[in-house]
Protein backbone atom coordinates (compact mmCIF):
# COMPACT_ATOMS: atom_id res chain seq x y z
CA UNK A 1 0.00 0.00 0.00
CA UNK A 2 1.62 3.48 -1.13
CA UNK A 3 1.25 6.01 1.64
CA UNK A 4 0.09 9.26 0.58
CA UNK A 5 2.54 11.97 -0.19
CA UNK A 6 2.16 15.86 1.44
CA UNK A 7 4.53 18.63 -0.41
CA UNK A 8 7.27 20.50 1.65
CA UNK A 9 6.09 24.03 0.25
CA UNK A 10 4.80 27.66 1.76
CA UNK A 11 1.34 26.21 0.74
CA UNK A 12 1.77 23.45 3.36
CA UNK A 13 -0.10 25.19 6.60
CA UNK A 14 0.07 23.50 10.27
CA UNK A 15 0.71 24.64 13.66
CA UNK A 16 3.83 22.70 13.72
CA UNK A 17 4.96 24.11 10.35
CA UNK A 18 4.18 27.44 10.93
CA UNK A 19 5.85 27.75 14.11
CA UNK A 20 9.04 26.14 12.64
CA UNK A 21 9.09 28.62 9.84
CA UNK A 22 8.79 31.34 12.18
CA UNK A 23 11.76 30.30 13.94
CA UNK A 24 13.97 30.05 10.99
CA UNK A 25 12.76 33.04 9.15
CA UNK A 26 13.53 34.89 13.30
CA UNK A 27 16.92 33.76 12.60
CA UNK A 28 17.43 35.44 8.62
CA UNK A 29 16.09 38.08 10.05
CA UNK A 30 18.77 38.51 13.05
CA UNK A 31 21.17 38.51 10.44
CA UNK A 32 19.68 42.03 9.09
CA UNK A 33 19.71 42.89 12.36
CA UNK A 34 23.35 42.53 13.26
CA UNK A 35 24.42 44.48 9.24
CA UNK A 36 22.03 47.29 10.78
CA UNK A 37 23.83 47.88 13.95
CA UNK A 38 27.18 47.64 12.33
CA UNK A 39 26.16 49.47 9.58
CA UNK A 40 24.03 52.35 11.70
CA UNK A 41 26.07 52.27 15.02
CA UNK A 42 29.31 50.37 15.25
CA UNK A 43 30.61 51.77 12.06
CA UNK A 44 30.21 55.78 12.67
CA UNK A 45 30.51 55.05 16.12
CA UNK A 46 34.47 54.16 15.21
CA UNK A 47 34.89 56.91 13.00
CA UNK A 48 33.37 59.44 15.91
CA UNK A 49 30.59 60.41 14.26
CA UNK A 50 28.26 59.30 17.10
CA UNK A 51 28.54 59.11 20.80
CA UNK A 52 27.47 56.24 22.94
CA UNK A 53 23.52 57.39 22.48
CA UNK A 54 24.20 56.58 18.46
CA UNK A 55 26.06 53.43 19.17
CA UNK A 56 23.24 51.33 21.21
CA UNK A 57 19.93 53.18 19.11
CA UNK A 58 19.90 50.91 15.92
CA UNK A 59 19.81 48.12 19.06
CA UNK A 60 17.34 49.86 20.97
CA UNK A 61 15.40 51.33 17.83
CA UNK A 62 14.35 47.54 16.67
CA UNK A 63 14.31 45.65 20.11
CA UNK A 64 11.63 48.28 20.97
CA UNK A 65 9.40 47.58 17.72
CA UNK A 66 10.02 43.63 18.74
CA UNK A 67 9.17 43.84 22.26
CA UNK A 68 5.76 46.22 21.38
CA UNK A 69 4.80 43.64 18.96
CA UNK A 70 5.33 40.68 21.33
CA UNK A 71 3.50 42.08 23.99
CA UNK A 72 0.51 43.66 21.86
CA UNK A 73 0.12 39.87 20.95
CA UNK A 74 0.11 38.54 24.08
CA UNK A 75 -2.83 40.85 25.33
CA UNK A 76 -4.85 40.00 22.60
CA UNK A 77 -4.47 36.56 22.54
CA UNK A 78 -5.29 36.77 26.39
CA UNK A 79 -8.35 38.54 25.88
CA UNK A 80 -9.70 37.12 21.76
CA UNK A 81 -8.02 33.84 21.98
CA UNK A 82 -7.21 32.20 25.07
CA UNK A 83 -7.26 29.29 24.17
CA UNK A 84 -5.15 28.67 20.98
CA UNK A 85 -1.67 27.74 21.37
CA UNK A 86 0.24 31.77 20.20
CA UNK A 87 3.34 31.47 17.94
CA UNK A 88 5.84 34.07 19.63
CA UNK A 89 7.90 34.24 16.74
CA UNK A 90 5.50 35.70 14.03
CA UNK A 91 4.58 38.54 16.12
CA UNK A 92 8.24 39.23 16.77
CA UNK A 93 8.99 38.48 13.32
CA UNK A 94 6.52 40.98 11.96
CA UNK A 95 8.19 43.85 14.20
CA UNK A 96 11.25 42.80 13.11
CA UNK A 97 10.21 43.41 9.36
CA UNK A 98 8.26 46.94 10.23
CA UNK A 99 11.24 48.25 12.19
CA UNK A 100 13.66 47.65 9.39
CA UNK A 101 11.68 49.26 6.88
CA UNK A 102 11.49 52.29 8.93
CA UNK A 103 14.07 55.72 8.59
CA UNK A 104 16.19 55.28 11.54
CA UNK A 105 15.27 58.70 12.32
CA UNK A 106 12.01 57.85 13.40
CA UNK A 107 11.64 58.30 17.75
CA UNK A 108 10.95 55.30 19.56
CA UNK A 109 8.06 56.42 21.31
CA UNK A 110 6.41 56.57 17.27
CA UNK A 111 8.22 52.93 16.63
CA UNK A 112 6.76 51.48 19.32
CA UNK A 113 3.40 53.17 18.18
CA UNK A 114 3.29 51.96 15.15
CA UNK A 115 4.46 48.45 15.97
CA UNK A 116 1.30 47.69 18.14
CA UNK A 117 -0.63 49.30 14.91
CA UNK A 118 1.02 46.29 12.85
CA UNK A 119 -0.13 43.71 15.40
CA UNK A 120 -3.83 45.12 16.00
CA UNK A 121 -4.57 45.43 12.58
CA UNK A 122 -3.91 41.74 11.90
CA UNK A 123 -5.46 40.53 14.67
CA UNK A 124 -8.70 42.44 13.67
CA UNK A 125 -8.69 41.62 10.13
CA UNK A 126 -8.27 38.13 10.66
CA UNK A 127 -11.30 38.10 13.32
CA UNK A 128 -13.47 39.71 10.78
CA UNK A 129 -12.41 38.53 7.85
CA UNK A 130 -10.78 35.04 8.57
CA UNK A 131 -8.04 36.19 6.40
CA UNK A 132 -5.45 38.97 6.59
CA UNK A 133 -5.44 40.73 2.72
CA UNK A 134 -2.99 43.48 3.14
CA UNK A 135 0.67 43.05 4.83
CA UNK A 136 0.03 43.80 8.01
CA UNK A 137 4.17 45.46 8.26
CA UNK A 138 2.67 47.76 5.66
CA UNK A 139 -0.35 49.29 7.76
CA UNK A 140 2.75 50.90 10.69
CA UNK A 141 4.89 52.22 7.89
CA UNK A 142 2.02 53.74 6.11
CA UNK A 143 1.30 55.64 10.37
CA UNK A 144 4.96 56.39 10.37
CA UNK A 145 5.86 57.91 6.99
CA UNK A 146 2.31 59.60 7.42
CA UNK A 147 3.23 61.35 10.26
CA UNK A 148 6.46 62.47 8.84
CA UNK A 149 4.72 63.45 5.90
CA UNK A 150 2.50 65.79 8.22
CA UNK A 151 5.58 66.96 10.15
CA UNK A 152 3.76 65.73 13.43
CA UNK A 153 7.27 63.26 14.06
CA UNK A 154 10.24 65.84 15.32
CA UNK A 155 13.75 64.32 13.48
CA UNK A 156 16.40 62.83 15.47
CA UNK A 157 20.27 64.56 16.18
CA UNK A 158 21.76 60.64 17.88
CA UNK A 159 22.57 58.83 14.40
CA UNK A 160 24.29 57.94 11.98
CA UNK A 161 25.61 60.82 9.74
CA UNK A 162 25.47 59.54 6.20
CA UNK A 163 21.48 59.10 6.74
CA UNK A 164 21.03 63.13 7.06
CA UNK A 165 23.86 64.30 4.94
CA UNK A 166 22.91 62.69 1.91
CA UNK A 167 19.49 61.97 1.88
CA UNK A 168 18.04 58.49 0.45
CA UNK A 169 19.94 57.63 -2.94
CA UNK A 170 16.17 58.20 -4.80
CA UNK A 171 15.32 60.68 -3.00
CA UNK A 172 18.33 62.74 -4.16
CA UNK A 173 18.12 61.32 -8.06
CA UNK A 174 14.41 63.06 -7.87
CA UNK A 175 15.42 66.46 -7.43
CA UNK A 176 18.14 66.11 -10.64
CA UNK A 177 15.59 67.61 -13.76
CA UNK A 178 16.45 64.65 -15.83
CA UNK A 179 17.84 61.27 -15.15
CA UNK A 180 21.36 62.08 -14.25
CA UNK A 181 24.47 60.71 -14.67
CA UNK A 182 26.96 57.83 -12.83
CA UNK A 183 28.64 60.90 -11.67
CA UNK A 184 25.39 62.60 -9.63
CA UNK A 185 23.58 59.70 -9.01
CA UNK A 186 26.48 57.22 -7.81
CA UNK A 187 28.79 58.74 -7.11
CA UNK A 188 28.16 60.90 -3.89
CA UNK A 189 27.15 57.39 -2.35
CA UNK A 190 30.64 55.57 -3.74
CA UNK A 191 30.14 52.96 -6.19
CA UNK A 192 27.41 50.42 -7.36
CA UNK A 193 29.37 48.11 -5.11
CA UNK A 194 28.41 50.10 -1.86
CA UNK A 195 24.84 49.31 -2.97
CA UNK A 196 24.91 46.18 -3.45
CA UNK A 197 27.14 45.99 0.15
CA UNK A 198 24.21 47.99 1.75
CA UNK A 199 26.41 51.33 3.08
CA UNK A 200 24.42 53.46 1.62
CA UNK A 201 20.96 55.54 3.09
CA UNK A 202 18.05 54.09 3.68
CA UNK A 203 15.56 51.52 5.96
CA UNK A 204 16.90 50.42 9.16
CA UNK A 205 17.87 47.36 8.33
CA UNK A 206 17.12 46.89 3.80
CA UNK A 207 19.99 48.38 2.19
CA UNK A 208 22.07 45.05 1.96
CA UNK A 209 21.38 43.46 -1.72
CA UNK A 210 23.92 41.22 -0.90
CA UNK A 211 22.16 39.39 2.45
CA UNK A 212 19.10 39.78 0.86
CA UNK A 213 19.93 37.95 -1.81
CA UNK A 214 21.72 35.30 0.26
CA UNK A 215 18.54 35.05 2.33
CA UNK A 216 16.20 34.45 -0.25
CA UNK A 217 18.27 31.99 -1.78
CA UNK A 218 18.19 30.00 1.24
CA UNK A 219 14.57 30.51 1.69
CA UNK A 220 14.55 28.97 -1.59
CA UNK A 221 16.18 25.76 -1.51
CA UNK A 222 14.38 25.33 2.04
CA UNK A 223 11.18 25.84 0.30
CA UNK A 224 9.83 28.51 2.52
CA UNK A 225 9.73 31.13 -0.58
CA UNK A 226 7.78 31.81 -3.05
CA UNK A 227 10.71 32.68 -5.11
CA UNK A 228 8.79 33.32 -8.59
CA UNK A 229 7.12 36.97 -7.09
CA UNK A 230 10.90 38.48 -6.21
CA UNK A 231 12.41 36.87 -9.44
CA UNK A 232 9.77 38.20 -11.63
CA UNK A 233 8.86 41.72 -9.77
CA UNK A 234 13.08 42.48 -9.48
CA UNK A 235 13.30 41.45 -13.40
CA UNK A 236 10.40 43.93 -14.33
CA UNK A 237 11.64 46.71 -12.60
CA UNK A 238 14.60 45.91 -14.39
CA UNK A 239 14.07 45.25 -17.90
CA UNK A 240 11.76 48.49 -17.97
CA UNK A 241 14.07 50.46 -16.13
CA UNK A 242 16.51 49.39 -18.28
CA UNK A 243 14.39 50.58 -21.50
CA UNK A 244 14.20 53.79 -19.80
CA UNK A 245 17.74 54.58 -19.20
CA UNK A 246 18.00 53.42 -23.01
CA UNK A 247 16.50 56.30 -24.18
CA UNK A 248 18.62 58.65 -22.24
CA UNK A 249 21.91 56.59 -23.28
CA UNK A 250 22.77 54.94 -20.15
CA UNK A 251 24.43 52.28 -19.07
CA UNK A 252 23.67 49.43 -16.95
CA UNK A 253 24.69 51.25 -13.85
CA UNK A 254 21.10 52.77 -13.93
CA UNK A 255 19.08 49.87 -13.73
CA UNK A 256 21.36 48.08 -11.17
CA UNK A 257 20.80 51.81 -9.09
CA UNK A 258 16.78 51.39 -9.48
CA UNK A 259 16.96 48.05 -8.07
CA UNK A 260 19.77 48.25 -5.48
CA UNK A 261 17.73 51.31 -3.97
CA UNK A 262 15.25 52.02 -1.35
CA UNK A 263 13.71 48.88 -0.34
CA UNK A 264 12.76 47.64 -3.12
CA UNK A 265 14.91 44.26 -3.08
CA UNK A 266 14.34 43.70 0.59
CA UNK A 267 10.48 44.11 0.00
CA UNK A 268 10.15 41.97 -2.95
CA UNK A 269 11.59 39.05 -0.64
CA UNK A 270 9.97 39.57 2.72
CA UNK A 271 6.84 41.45 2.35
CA UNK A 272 5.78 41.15 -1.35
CA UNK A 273 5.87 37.70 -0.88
CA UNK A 274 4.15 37.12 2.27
CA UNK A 275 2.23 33.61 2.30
CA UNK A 276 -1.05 35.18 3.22
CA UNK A 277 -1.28 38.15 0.97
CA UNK A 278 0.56 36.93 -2.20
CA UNK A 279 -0.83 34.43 -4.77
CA UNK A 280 -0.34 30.63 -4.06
CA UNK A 281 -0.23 29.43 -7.70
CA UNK A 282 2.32 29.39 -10.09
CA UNK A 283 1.48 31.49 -12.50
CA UNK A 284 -0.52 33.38 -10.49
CA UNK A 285 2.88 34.52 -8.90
CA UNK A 286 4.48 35.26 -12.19
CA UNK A 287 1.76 37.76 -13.16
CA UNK A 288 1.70 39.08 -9.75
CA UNK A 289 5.50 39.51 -10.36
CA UNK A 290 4.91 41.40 -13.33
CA UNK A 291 2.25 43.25 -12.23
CA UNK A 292 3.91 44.32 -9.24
CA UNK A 293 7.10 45.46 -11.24
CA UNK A 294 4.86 47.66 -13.53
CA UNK A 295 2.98 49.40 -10.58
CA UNK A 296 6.50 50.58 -8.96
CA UNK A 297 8.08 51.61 -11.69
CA UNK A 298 4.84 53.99 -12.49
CA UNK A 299 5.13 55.01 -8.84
CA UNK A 300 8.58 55.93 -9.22
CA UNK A 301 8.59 57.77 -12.39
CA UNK A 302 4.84 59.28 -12.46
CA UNK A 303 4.04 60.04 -8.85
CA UNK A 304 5.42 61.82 -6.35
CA UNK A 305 6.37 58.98 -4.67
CA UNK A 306 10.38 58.88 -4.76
CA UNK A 307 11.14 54.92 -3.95
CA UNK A 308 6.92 53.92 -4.71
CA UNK A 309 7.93 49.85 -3.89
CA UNK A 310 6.17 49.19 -0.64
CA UNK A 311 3.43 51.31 -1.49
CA UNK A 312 3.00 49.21 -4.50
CA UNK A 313 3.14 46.44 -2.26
CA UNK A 314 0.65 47.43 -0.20
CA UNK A 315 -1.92 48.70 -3.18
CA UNK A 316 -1.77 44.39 -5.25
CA UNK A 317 -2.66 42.46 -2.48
CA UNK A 318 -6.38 43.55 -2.97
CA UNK A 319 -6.33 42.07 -6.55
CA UNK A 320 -4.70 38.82 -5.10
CA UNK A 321 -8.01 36.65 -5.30
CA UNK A 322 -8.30 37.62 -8.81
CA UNK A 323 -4.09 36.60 -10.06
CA UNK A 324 -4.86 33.29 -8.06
CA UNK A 325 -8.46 32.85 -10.05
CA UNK A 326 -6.20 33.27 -13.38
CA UNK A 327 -3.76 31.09 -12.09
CA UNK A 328 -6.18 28.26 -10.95
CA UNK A 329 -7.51 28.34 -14.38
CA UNK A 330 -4.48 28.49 -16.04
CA UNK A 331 -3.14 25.42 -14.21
CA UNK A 332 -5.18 23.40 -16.82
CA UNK A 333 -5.91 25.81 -19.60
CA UNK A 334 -2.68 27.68 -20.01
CA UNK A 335 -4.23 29.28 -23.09
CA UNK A 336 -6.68 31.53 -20.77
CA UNK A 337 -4.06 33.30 -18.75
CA UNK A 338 -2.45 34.73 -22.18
CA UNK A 339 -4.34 37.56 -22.43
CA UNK A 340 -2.92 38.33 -18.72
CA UNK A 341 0.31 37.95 -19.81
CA UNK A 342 -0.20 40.32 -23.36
CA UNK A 343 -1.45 42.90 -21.17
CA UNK A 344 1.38 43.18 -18.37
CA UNK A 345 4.08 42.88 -22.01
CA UNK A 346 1.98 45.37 -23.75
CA UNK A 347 2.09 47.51 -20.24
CA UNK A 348 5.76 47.08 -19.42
CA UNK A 349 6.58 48.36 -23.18
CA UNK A 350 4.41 51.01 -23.71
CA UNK A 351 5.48 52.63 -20.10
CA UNK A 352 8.71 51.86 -20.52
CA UNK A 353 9.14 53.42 -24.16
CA UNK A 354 6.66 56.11 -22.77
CA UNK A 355 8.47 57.87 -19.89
CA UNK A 356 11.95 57.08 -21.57
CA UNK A 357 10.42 59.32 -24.40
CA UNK A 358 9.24 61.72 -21.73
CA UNK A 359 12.84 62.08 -20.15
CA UNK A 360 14.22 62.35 -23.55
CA UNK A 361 12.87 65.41 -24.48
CA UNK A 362 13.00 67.07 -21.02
CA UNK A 363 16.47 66.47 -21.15
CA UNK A 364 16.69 68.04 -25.05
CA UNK A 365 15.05 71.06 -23.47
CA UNK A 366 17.73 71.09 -20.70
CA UNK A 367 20.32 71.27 -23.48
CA UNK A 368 18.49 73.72 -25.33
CA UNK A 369 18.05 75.97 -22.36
CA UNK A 370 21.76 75.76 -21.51
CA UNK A 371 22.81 76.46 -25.14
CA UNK A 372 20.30 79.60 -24.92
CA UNK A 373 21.61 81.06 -22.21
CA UNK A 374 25.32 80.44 -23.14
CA UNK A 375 24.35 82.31 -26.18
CA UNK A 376 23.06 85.03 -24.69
């Protein structure tokens, strides 16, 4: 008699599973952990740039949106759920994810805020709804960055230089009129390689391409990713960008800068693909993937908006029932998810070619402009 085979996947869903996954993903995460407080305390506190109260804050700054979480979650499983066994490690987990996200300028008092937001919301969402559809990390960023947008969040003196004197790397490649160059986009930060290292400004704890990457590999052959969304979102946002830079007659320095910025790479791994709020089929991930890679680079180039990823990644997850319907359908009539695909090609080319266009003959105007006044 054959016994019955059960996967090894992120589809596979049991209180033993989870709470093994939550463990393992605790421990990835320490690693971003340790790279922030090098990175945002050791490091400038060796060079002098910081006194003692800069040395223990990237410490302090996370431990405090870990401990919130932890014991938000413990009062409301006290008081909703009493009696189901509480996984520890996914509430710490999910302030571990919010706090790196986060400008390290933010106050504690405003991290610690916002971390029992993160917990709340998911805890009411998923006692209404029996299902949480937005990342739940998303919903305390979304408090924080609104409150700095309103000025209501006073900025921090205590930390680490290089995240005031430069600004974020998109941030300052907004305010150049066109596209700019290796020399003033780059170069005030070092070199592509100090990207891809992580020194550079930026979230907490999501600047590090390079242990991001490592992580998601290993989430990968461990099965606990669904690799296809990070794969497929990072090679949008990089064939388009890409296109765009085309246009303008750059190199591939400027697609490496759009996706070794912000937290765009860190995002794609940890929040994009969350289990709960990301598509569970195949191909519904690949469309997702594409999708997602369309709506950032729009948000990026078209909005305000100067990094746009995690607000993209917060805006999909409503359509997620409908990528997993195409998907579903798709998994035995691959010929009805075409159309799906057509449009996200047709998309990714026509905004592509579009704003490369667009930046083309602002930067023509730039020339003529200079020429005109050179002239004159």
């Amino acid at each position: 008699m054959k016994e019955f085979q059960v996967g090894t996947g992120t589809y596979v869903i049991s209180e033993k599973n989870n709470q093994k996954r939550s463990i393992q993903l605790f421990c990835l995460l320490c690693i971003l952990i340790i790279f922030s407080v090098i990175k945002n305390g050791l490091l400038p506190f060796l060079s002098k740039q910081v006194g003692l109260s800069g040395l223990f804050f990237p410490i302090l700054f996370v431990l405090s949106g870990m401990i919130m979480s932890l014991l938000v979650d413990l009062v409301l499983h006290q008081l909703l759920e009493p009696n189901k066994k509480i996984n520890y490690f996914h509430s710490l987990n999910l302030g571990i994810i919010y706090t790196l996200v986060l400008p390290l300028y933010t106050p504690l008092l405003f991290v610690v805020l916002g971390a029992g937001i993160v917990i709340i919301f998911e805890y009411l969402i998923r006692k209404f709804f029996g299902k949480v559809y937005l990342p739940p990390v998303l919903i305390g960023w979304v408090f924080i960055m609104g409150l700095h947008l309103l000025s209501f969040i006073p900025t921090l003196d205590y930390l680490n230089p290089l995240e005031v004197e430069l600004g974020t790397p998109l941030g300052m490649a907004s305010t150049i009129p066109d596209l700019g160059s290796y020399h003033t986009v780059v170069k005030p930060y070092g070199s592509l390689l100090d990207f891809i290292f992580g020194f550079v400004p930026g979230g907490v704890g999501t600047t590090s391409i390079l242990l991001c990457t490592i992580l998601a590999i290993y989430l990968t052959i461990k099965k606990e990713l669904k690799w296809r969304i990070p794969l497929v979102t990072i090679a949008t946002v990089f064939g388009m960008t890409f296109m765009i830079g085309e246009f303008s007659h750059l190199s591939l320095w400027y697609p490496l800068f759009q996706i070794c910025s912000g937290s765009f790479v860190f995002g794609s791994i940890f929040i994009a693909a969350y289990d709960e709020t990301s598509p569970v089929t195949p191909i519904g991930q690949v469309l997702y993937g594409l999708f997602l890679g369309v709506l950032i680079v729009v948000l990026r180039y078209m909005t305000p908006l100067t990094d746009g990823s995690l607000t993209a990644m917060l805006i999909l997850p409503i359509f997620n029932s409908v990528f997993d319907y195409i998907g579903a359908i798709a998994r035995f009539h691959f010929t009805k998810s075409v159309i799906a695909f057509l449009i996200a090609w047709f998309l990714i080319l026509f905004i592509a070619c579009f704003i490369g266009i667009q930046n083309m003959k602002q930067e023509k105007m730039i020339d003529t402009s200079v020429v005109n006044i050179q002239l004159t």
